[in-house]
PDB file of N, CA and C in Angstrom:
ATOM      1  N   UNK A   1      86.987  98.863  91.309  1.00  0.00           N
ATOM      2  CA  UNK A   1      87.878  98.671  92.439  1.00  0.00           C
ATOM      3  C   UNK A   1      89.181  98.044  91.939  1.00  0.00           C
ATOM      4  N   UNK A   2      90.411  98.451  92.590  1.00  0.00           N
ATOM      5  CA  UNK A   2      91.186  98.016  91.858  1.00  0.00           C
ATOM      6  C   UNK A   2      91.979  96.964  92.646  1.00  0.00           C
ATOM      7  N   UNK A   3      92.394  95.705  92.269  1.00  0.00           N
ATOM      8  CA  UNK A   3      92.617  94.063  92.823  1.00  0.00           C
ATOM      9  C   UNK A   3      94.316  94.701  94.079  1.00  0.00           C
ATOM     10  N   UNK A   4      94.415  93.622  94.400  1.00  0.00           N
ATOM     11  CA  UNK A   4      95.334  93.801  95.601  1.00  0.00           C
ATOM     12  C   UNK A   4      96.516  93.269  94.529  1.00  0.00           C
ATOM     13  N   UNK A   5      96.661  93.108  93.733  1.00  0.00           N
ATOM     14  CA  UNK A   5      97.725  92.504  92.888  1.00  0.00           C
ATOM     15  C   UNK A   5      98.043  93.857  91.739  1.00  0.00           C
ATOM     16  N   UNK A   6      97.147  94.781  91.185  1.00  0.00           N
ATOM     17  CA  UNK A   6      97.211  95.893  90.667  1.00  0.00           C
ATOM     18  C   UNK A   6      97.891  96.913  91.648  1.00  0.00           C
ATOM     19  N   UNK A   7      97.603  96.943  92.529  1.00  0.00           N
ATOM     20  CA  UNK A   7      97.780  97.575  93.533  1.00  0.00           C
ATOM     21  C   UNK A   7      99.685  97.707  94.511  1.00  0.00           C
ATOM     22  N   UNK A   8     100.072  96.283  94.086  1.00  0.00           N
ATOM     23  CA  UNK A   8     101.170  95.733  94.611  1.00  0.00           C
ATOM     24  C   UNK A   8     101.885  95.711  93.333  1.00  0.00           C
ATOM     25  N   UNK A   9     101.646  96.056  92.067  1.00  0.00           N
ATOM     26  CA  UNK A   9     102.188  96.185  91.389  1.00  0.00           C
ATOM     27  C   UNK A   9     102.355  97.568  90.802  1.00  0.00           C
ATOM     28  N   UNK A  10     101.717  98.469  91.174  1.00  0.00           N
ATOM     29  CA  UNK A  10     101.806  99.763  91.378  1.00  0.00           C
ATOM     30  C   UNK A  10     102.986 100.003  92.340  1.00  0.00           C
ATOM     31  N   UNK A  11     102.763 100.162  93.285  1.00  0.00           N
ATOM     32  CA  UNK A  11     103.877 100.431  94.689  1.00  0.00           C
ATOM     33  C   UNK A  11     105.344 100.220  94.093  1.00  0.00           C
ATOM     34  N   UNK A  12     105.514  99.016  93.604  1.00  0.00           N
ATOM     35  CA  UNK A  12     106.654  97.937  92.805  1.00  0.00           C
ATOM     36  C   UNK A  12     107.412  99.549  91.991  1.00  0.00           C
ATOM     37  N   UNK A  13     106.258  99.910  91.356  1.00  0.00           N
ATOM     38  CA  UNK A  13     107.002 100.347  89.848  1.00  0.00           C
ATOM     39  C   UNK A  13     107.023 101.671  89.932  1.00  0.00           C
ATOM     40  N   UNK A  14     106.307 102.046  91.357  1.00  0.00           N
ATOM     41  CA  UNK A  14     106.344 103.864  92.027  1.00  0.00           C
ATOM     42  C   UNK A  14     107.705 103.699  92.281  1.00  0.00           C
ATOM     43  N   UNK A  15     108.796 102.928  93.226  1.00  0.00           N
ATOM     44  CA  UNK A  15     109.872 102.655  93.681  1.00  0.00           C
ATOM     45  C   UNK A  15     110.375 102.632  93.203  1.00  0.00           C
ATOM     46  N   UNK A  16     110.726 101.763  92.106  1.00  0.00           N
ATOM     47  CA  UNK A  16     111.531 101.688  90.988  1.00  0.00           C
ATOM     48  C   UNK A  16     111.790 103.247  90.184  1.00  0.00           C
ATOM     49  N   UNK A  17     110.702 103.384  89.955  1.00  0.00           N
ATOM     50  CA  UNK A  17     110.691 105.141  88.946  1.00  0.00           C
ATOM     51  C   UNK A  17     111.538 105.609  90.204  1.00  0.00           C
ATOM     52  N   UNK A  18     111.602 105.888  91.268  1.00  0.00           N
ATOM     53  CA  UNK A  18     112.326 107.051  92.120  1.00  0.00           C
ATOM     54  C   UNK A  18     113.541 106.548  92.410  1.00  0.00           C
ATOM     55  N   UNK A  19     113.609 105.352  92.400  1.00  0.00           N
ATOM     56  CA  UNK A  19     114.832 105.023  92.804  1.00  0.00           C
ATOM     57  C   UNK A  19     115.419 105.199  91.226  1.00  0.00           C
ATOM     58  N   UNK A  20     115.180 105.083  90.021  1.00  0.00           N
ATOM     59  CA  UNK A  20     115.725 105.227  88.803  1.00  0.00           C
ATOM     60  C   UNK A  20     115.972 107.253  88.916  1.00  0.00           C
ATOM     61  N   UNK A  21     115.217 107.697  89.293  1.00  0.00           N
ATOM     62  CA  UNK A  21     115.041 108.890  89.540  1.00  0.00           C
ATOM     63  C   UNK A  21     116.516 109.845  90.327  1.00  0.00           C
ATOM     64  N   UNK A  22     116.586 108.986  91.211  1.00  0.00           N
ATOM     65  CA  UNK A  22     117.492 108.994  92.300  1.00  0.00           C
ATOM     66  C   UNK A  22     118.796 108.848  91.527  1.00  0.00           C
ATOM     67  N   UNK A  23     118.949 107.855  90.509  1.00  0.00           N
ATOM     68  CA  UNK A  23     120.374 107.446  89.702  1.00  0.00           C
ATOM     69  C   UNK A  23     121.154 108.613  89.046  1.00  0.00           C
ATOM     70  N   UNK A  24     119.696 108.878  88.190  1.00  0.00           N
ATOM     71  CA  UNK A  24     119.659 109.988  87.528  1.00  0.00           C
ATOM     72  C   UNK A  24     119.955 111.190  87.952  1.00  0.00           C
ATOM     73  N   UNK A  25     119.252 111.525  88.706  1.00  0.00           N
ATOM     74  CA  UNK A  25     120.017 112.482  89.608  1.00  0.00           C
ATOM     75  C   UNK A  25     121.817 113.118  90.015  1.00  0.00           C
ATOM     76  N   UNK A  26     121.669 111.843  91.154  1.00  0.00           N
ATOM     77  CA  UNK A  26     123.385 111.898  91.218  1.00  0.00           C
ATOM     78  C   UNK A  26     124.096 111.522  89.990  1.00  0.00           C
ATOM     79  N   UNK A  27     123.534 111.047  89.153  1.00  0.00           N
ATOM     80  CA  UNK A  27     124.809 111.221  87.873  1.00  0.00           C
ATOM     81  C   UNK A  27     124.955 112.448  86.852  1.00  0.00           C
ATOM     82  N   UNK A  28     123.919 112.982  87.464  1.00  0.00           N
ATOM     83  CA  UNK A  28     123.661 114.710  87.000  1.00  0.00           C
ATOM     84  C   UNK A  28     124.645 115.246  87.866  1.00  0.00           C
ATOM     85  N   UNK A  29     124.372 115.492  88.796  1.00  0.00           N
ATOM     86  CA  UNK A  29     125.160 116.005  89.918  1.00  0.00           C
ATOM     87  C   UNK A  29     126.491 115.099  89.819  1.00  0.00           C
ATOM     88  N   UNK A  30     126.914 114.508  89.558  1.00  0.00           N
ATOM     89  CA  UNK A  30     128.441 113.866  89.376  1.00  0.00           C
ATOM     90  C   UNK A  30     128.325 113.412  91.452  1.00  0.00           C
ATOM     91  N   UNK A  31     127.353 112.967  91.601  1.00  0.00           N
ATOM     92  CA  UNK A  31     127.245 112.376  93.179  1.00  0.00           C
ATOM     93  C   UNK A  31     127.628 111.068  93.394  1.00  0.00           C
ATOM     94  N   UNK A  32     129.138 111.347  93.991  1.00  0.00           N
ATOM     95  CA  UNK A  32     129.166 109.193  94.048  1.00  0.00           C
ATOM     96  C   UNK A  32     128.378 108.409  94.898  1.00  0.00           C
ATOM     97  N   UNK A  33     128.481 109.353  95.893  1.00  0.00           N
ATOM     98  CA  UNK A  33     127.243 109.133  97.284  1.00  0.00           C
ATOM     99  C   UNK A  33     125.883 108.537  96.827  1.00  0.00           C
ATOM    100  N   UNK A  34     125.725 109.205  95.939  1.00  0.00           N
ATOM    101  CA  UNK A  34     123.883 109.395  95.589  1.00  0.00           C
ATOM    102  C   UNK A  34     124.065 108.480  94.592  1.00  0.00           C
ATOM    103  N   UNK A  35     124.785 108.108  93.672  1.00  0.00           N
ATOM    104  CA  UNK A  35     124.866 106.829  92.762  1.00  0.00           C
ATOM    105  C   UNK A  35     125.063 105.957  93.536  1.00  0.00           C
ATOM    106  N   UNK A  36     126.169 105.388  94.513  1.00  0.00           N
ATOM    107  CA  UNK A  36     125.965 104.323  95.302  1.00  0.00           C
ATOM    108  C   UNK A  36     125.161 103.894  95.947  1.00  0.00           C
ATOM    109  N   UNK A  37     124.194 105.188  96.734  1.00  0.00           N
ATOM    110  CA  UNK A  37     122.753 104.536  97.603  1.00  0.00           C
ATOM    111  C   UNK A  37     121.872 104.329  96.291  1.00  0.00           C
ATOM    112  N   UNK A  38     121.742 105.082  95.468  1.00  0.00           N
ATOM    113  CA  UNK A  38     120.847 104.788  94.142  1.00  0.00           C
ATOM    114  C   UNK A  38     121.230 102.870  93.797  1.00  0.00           C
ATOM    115  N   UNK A  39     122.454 102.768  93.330  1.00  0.00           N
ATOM    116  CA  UNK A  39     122.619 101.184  92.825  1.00  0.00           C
ATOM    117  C   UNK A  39     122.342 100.485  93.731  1.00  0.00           C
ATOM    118  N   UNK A  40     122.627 100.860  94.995  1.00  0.00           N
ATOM    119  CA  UNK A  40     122.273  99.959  96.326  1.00  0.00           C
ATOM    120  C   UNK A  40     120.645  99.674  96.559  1.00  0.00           C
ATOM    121  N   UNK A  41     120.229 100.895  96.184  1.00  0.00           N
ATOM    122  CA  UNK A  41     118.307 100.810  96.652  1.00  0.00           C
ATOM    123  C   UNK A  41     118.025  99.841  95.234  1.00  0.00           C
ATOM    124  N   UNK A  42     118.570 100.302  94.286  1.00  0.00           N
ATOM    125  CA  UNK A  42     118.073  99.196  92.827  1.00  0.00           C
ATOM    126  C   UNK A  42     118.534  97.740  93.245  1.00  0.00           C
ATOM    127  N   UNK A  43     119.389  97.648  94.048  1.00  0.00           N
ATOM    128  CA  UNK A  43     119.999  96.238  94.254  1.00  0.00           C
ATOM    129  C   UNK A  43     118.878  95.628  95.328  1.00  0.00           C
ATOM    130  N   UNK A  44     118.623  96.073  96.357  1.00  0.00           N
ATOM    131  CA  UNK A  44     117.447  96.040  97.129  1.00  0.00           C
ATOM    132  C   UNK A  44     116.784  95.490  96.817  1.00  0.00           C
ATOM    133  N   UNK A  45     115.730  96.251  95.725  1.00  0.00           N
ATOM    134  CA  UNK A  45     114.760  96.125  94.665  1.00  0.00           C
ATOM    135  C   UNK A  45     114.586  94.803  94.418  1.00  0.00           C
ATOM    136  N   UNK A  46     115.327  94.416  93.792  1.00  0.00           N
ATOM    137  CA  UNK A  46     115.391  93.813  92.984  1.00  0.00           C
ATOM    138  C   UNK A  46     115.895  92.460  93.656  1.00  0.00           C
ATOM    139  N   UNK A  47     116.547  92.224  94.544  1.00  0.00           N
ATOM    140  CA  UNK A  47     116.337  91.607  95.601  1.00  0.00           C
ATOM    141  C   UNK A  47     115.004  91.074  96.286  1.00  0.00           C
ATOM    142  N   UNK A  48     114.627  91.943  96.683  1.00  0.00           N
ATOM    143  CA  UNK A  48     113.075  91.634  96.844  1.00  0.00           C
ATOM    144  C   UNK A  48     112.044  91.093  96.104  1.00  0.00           C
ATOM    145  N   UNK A  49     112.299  91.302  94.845  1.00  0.00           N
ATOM    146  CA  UNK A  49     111.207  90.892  93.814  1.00  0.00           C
ATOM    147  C   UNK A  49     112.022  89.742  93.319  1.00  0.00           C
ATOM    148  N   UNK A  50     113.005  89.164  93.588  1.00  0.00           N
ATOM    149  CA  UNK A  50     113.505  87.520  93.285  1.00  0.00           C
ATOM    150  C   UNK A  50     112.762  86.958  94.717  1.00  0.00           C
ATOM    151  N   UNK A  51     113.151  87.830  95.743  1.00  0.00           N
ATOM    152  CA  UNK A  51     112.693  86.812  97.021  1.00  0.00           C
ATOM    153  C   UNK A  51     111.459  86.319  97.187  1.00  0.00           C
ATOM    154  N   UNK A  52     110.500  87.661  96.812  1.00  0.00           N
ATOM    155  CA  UNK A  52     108.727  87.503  96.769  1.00  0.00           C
ATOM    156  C   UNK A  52     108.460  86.601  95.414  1.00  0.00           C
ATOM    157  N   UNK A  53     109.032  86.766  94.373  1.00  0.00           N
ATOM    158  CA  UNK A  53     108.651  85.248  93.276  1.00  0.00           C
ATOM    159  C   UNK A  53     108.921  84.158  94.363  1.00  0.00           C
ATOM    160  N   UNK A  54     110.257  83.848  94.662  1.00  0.00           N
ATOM    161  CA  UNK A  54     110.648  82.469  95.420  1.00  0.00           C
ATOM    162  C   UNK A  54     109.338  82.263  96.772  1.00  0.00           C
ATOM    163  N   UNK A  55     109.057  83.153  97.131  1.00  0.00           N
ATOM    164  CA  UNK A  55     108.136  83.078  98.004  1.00  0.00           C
ATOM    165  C   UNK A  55     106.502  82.215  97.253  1.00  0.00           C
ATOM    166  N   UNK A  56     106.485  83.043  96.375  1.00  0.00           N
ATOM    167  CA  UNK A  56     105.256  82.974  95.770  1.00  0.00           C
ATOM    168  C   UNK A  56     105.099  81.434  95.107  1.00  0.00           C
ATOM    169  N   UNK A  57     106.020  80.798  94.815  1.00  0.00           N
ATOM    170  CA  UNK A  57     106.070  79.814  94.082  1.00  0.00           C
ATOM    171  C   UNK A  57     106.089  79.124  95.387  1.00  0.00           C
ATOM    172  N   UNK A  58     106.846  78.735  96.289  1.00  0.00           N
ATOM    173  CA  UNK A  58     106.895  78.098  97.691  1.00  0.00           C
ATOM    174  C   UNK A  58     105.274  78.028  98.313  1.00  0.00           C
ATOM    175  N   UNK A  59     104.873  78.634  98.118  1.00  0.00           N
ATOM    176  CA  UNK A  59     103.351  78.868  98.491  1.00  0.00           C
ATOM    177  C   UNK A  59     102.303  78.183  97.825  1.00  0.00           C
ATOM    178  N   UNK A  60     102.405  78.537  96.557  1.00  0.00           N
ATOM    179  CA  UNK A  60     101.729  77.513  95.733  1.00  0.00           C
ATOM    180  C   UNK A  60     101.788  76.245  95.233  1.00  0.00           C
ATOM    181  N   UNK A  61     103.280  75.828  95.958  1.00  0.00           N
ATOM    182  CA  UNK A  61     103.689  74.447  95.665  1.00  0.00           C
ATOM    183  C   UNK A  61     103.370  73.651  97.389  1.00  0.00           C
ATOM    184  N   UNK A  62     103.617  74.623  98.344  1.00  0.00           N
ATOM    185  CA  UNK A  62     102.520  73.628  99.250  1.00  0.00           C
ATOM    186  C   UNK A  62     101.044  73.493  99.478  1.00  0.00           C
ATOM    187  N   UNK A  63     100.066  74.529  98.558  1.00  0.00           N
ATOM    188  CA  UNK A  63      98.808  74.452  98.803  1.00  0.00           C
ATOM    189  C   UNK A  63      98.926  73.080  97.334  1.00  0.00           C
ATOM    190  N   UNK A  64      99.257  73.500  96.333  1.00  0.00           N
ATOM    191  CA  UNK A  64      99.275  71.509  95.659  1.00  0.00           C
ATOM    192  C   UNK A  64      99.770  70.483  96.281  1.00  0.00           C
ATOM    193  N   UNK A  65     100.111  70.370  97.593  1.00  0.00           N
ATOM    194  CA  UNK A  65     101.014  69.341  97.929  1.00  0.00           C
ATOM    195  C   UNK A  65      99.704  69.059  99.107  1.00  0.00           C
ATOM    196  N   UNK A  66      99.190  70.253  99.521  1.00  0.00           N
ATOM    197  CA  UNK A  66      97.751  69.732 100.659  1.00  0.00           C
ATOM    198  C   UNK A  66      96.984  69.706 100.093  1.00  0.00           C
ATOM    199  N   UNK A  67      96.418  69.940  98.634  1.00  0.00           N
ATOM    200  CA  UNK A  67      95.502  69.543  97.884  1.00  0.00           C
ATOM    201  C   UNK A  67      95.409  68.119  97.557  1.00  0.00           C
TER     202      UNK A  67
END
């Protein structure tokens, strides 16, 4: 069975590949459109995965603080 953390780290790096996918793309195609939503969805990204660390650490610093 595979853990809820394998799992969430899968999803993570499916997104990433398409949205890298997506870059690639419009810079094939000479697409400014499709490069800008591309850097924008990577900016997203990556956004999110600073916010969910900050989250994650916030979490575990109040279950030591009610411990």
């Amino acid at each position: 069975m595979i853990s809820r953390l394998n799992i969430n780290r899968l999803i993570i790096f499916a997104f990433m590949m398409l949205v890298v996918m997506a870059l690639v793309y419009g810079i094939k195609t000479r697409s400014v459109t499709g490069i800008v939503l591309s850097l924008t969805s990577l900016g997203a990204g990556i956004h999110f995965l600073t916010l969910l660390a900050k989250a994650r650490r916030e979490l575990e610093q109040d279950q030591e603080e009610t411990a």
